[in-house]
Protein backbone atom coordinates (compact mmCIF):
# COMPACT_ATOMS: atom_id res chain seq x y z
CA UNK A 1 38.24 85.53 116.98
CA UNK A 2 36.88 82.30 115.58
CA UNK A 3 33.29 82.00 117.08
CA UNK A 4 31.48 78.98 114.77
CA UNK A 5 34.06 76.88 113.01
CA UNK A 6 32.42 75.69 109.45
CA UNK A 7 32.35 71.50 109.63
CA UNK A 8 35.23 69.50 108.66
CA UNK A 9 37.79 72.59 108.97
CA UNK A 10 40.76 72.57 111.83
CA UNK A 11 40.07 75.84 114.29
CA UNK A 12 42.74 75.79 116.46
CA UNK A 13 43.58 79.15 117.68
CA UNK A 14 46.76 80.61 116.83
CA UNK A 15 49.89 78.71 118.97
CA UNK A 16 47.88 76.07 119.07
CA UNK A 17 47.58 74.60 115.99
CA UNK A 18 49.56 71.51 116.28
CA UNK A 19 50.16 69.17 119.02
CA UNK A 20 53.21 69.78 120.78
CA UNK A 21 54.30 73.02 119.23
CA UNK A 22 55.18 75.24 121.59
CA UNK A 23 54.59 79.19 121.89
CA UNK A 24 56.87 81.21 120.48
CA UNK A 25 57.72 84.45 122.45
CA UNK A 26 54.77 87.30 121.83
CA UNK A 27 57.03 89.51 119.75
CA UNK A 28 59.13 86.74 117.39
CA UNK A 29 56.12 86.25 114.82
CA UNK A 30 56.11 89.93 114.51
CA UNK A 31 59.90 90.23 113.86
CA UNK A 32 59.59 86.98 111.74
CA UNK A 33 57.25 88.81 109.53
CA UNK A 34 59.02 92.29 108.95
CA UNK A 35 62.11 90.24 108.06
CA UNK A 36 59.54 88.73 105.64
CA UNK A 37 58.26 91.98 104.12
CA UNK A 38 61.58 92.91 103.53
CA UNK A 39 62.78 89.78 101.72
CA UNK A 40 59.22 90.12 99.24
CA UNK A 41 59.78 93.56 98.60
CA UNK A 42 62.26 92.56 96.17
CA UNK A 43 60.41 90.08 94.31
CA UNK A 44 59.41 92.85 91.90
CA UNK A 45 62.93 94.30 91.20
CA UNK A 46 64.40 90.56 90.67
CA UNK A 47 61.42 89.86 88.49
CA UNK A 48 61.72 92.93 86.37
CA UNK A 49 65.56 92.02 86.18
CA UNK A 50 64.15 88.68 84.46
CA UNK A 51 61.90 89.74 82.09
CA UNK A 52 64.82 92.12 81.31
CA UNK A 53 66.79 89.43 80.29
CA UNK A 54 64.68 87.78 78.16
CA UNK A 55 62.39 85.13 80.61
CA UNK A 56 58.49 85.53 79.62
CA UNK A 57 56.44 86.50 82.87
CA UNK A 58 55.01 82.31 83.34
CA UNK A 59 58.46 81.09 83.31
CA UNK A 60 59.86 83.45 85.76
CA UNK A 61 57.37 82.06 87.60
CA UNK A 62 57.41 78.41 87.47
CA UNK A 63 61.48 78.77 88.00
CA UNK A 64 60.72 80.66 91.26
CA UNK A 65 58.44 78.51 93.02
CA UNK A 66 60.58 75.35 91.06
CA UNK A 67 63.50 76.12 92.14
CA UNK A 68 62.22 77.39 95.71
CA UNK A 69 60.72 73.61 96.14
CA UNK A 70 63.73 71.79 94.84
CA UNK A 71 65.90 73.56 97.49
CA UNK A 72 63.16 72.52 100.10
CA UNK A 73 63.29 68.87 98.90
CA UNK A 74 65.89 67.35 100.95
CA UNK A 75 64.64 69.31 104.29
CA UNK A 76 61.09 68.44 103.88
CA UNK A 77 61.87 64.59 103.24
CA UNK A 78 63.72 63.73 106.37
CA UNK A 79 63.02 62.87 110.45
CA UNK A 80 59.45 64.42 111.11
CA UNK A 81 58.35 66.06 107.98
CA UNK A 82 58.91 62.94 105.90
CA UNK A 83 56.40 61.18 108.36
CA UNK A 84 53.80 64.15 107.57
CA UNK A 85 54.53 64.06 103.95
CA UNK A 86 53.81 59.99 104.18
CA UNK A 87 50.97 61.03 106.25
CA UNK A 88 48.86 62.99 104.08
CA UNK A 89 45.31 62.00 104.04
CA UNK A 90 42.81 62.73 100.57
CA UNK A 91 41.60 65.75 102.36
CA UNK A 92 45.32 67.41 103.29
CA UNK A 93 45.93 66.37 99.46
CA UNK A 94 43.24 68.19 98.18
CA UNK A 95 44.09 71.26 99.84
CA UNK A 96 47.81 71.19 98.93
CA UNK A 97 46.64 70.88 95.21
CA UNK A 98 43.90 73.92 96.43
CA UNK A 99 46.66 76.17 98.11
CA UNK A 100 49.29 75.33 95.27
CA UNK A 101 46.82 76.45 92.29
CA UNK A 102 45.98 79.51 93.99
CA UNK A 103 49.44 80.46 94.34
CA UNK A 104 50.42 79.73 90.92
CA UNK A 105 47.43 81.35 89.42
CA UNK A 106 48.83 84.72 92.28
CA UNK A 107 52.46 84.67 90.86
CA UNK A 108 51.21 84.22 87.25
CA UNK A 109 48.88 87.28 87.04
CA UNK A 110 50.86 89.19 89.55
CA UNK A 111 54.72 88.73 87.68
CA UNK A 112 52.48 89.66 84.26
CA UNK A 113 51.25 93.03 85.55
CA UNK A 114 55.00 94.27 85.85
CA UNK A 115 54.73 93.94 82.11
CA UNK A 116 52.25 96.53 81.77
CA UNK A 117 52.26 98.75 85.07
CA UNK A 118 54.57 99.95 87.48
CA UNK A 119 55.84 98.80 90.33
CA UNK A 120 54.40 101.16 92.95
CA UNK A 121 51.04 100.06 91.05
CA UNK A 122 51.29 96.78 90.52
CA UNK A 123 52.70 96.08 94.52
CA UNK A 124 50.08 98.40 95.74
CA UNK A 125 47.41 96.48 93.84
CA UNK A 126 48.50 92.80 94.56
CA UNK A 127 48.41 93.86 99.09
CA UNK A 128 44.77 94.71 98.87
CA UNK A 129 44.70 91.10 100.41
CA UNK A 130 43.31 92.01 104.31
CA UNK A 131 39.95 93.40 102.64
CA UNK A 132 39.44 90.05 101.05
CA UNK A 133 40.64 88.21 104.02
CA UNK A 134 38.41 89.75 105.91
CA UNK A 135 34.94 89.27 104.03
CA UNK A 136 36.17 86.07 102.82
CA UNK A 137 36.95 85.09 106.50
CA UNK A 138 34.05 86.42 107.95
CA UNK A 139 31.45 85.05 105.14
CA UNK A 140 33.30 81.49 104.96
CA UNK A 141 34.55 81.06 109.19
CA UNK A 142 32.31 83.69 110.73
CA UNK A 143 36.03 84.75 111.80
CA UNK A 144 35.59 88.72 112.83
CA UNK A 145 39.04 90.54 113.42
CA UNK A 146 38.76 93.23 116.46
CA UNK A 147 37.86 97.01 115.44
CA UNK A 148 41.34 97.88 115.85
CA UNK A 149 42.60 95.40 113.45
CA UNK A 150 39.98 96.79 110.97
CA UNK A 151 41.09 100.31 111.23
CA UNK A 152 44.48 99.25 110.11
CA UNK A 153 42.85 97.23 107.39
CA UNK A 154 41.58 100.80 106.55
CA UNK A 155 44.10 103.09 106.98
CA UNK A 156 46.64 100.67 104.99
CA UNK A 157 44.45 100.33 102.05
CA UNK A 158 44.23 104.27 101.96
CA UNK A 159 47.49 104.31 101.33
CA UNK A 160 47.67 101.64 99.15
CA UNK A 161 44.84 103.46 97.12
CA UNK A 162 46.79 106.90 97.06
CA UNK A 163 49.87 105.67 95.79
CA UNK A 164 48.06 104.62 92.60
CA UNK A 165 45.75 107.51 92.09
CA UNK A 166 49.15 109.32 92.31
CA UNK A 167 50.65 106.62 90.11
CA UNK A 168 47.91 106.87 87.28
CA UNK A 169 48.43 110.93 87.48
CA UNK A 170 52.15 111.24 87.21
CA UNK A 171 51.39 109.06 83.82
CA UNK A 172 54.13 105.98 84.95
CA UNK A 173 51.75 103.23 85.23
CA UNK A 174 53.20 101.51 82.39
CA UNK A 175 52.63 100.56 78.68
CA UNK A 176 48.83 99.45 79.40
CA UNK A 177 47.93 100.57 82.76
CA UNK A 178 44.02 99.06 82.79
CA UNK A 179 45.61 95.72 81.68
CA UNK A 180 48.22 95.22 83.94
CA UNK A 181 46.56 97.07 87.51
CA UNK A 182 43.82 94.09 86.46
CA UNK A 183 46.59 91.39 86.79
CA UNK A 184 47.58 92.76 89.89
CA UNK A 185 44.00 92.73 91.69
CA UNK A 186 43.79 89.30 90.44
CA UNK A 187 47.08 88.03 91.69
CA UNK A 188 45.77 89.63 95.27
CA UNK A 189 42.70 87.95 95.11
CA UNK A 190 44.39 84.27 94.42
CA UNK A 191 47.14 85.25 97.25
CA UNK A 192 44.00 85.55 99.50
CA UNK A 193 42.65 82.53 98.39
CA UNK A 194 45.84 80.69 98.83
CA UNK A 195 46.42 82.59 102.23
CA UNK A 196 42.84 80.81 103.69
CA UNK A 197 43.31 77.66 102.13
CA UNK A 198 46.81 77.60 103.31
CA UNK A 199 46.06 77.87 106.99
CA UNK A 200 43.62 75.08 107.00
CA UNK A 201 46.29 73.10 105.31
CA UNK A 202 49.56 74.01 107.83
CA UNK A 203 47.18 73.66 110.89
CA UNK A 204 48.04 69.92 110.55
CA UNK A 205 51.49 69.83 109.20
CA UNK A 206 54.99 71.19 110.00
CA UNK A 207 56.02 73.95 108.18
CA UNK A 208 58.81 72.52 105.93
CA UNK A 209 56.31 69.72 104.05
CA UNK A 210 53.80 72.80 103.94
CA UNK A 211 56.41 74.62 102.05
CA UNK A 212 57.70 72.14 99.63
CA UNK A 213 53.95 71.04 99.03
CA UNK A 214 52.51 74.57 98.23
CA UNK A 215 55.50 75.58 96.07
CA UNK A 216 55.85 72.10 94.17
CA UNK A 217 52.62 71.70 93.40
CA UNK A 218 52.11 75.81 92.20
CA UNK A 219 55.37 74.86 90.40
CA UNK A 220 54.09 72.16 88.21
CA UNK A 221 50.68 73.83 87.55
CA UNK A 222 52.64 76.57 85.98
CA UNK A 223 55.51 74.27 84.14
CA UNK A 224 52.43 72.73 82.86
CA UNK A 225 50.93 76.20 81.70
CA UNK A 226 54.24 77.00 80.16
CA UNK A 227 54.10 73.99 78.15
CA UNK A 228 50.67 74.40 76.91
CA UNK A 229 51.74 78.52 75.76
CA UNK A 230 54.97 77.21 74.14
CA UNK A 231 57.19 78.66 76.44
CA UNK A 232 60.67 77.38 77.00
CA UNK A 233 62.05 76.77 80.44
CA UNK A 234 65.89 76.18 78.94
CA UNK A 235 67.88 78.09 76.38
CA UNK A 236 68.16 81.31 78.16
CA UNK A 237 71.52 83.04 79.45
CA UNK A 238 73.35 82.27 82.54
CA UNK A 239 72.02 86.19 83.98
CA UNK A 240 68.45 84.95 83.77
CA UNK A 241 68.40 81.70 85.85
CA UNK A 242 70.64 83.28 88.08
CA UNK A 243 68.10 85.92 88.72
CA UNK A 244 65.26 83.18 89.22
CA UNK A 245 67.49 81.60 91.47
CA UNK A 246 67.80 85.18 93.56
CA UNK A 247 63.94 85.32 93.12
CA UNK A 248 63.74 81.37 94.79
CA UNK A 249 65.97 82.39 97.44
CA UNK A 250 65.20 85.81 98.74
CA UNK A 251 61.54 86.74 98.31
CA UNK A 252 60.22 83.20 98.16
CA UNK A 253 61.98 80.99 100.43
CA UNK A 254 63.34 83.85 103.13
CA UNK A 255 60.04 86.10 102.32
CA UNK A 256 56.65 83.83 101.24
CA UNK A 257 57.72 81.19 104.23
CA UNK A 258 58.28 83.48 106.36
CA UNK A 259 54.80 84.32 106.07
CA UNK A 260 53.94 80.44 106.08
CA UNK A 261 55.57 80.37 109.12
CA UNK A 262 53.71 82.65 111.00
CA UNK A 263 50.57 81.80 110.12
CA UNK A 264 50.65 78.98 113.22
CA UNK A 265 50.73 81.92 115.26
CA UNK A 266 49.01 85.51 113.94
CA UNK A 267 45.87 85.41 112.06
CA UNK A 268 45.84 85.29 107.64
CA UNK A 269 44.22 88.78 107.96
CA UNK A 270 47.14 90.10 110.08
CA UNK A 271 49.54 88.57 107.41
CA UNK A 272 48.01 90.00 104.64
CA UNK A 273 47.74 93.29 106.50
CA UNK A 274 51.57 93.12 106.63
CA UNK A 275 51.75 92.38 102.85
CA UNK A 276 50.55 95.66 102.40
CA UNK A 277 54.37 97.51 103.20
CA UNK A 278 55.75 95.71 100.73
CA UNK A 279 54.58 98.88 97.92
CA UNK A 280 56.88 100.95 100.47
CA UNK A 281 60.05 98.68 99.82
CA UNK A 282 59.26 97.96 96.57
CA UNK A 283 58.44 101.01 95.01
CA UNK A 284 61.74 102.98 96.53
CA UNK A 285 63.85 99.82 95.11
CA UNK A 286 62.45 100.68 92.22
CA UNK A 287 62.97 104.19 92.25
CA UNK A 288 66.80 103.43 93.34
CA UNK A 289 67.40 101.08 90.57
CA UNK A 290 65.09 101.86 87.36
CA UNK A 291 64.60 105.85 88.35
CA UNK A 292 60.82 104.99 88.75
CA UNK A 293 60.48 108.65 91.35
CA UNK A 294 57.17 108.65 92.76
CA UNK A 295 55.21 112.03 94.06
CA UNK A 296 54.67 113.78 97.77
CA UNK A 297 51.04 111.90 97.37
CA UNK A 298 52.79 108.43 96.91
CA UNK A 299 54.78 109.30 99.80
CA UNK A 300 52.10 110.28 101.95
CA UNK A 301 50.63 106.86 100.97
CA UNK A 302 53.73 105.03 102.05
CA UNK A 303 53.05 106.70 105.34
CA UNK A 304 49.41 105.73 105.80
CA UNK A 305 50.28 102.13 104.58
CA UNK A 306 52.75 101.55 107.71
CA UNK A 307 50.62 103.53 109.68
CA UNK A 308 48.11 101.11 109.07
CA UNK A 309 50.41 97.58 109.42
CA UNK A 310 51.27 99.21 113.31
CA UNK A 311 47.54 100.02 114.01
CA UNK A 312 46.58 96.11 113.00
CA UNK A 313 49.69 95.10 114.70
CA UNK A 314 48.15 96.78 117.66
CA UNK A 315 45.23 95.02 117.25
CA UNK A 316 46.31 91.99 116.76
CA UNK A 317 48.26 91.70 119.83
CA UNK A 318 45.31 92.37 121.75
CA UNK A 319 43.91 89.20 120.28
């Protein structure tokens, strides 16, 4: 419930956001979003497959938001959402260059904790998002989710902390476990960033412009970063950029704006709540594909987490 807007920021409530849009049936942003988690849950396989074949962790990056925007391009620039894009104003601007560094500097630390963890860590990690939703909400919008929501924020995260307790135990985090679980709470705290600055952004625009401006402009703050490290972009074999296109398709463009989408109608801490099954998809991809097995206690945590994204869902509803 938004009760004291902060000056200067759009606080529309949720179906309401932009003139003319109409409501969506109660249950579609729901189904929308598990579609969604789905979709993500494979970003970590595809991007392990890249690394595997040679791409260093920035580059599979820039070539999945890159190629995610170019694919965009000729959607977002045509009937309505060219008028947005032509549109912008200084302050829409300066969030889309907000929202895009955030998610660059998300996909960055995130992809470069695969390195070092695994993936039951690393996913488990990065979807600690609703706790900094929430405080960041609350301290920045005065935005207070519903005690229901808050005991899925809590039940989730109890399962996202068992599964790497049980991770750290078994001895699979990774070649430098401290190193890359670090990445990973980073990336979550950028997504969260991105995830608030996002919403004020897509309150005023269509969701295709929203899209190809978030991605572009994450996109060429990492080509950018690549440049400045040295690292090539071309020169690798045809296996790798067809895996960065798979990564563009699937978890970005049919996953991340999915998410986008739905934040017009469900709340960013309800959304990052979600996020936090994507450990569950990712970590038994993982364990079908690179034999990464994971204990009864990971399991149980697997439990708790979509335990927790039905209790929120619950709550959210009732919003």
């Amino acid at each position: 419930m938004e009760r004291r807007p902060s000056a200067g920021i759009v606080a529309s409530p949720p179906g309401r956001l932009e003139a003319g849009a109409s409501q969506p049936p109660r249950w579609l942003p729901f189904a929308v979003l598990g579609v969604g988690l789905v979709a993500v849950s494979f970003g970590a396989i595809l991007a392990r497959f890249a690394q595997g074949y040679g791409l260093p962790s920035l580059a599979v990056a820039a070539m999945r938001l890159g190629l995610a925007a170019l694919l965009v391009t000729p959607f977002a620039w045509r009937g309505l959402s060219r008028r947005s894009l032509l549109a912008l104003d200084r302050r829409q601007m300066s969030l889309a260059g907000g929202a895009g560094f955030f998610l660059a500097l998300h996909f960055a630390a995130w992809i470069s904790s695969l390195e070092y963890t695994s993936v039951a860590s690393s996913t488990a990690l990065v979807t600690t998002n609703p706790v900094w939703i929430a405080l960041a909400s609350l301290a920045l919008f005065n935005e207070t989710p519903s005690r229901t929501t808050v005991a899925g924020i809590a039940v989730s995260l109890s399962g996202s902390l068992l599964i790497f307790w049980s991770d750290g135990r078994t001895g699979a985090a990774g070649s430098d476990a401290m190193l890359g679980n670090g990445l990973a709470l980073a990336g979550s705290w950028c997504f969260s960033a991105y995830l608030l600055v996002g919403r004020r952004l897509r309150a005023g625009m269509p969701l295709l412009p929203y899209v190809w401006l978030a991605y572009g402009v994450a996109a060429l703050f990492l080509v950018l970063a690549c440049r400045a490290g040295g690292i090539p972009l071309a020169g690798y074999g045809a296996a790798a950029y067809l895996v960065a296109l798979a990564l563009a398709l699937i978890p970005q463009l049919l996953g991340h704006t999915t998410y986008n989408w739905s934040l017009r109608y469900v709340s960013p801490t309800f959304v990052a709540v979600v996020t936090l099954g994507e450990p569950v998809g990712s970590a038994l991809l993982a364990w079908l594909i690179f034999g990464e097995s994971f204990a009864p206690i990971q399991a149980a945590g697997f439990v708790l987490l979509l335990a927790g994204i039905f209790v929120a869902a619950v709550g959210e509803r009732g919003k």
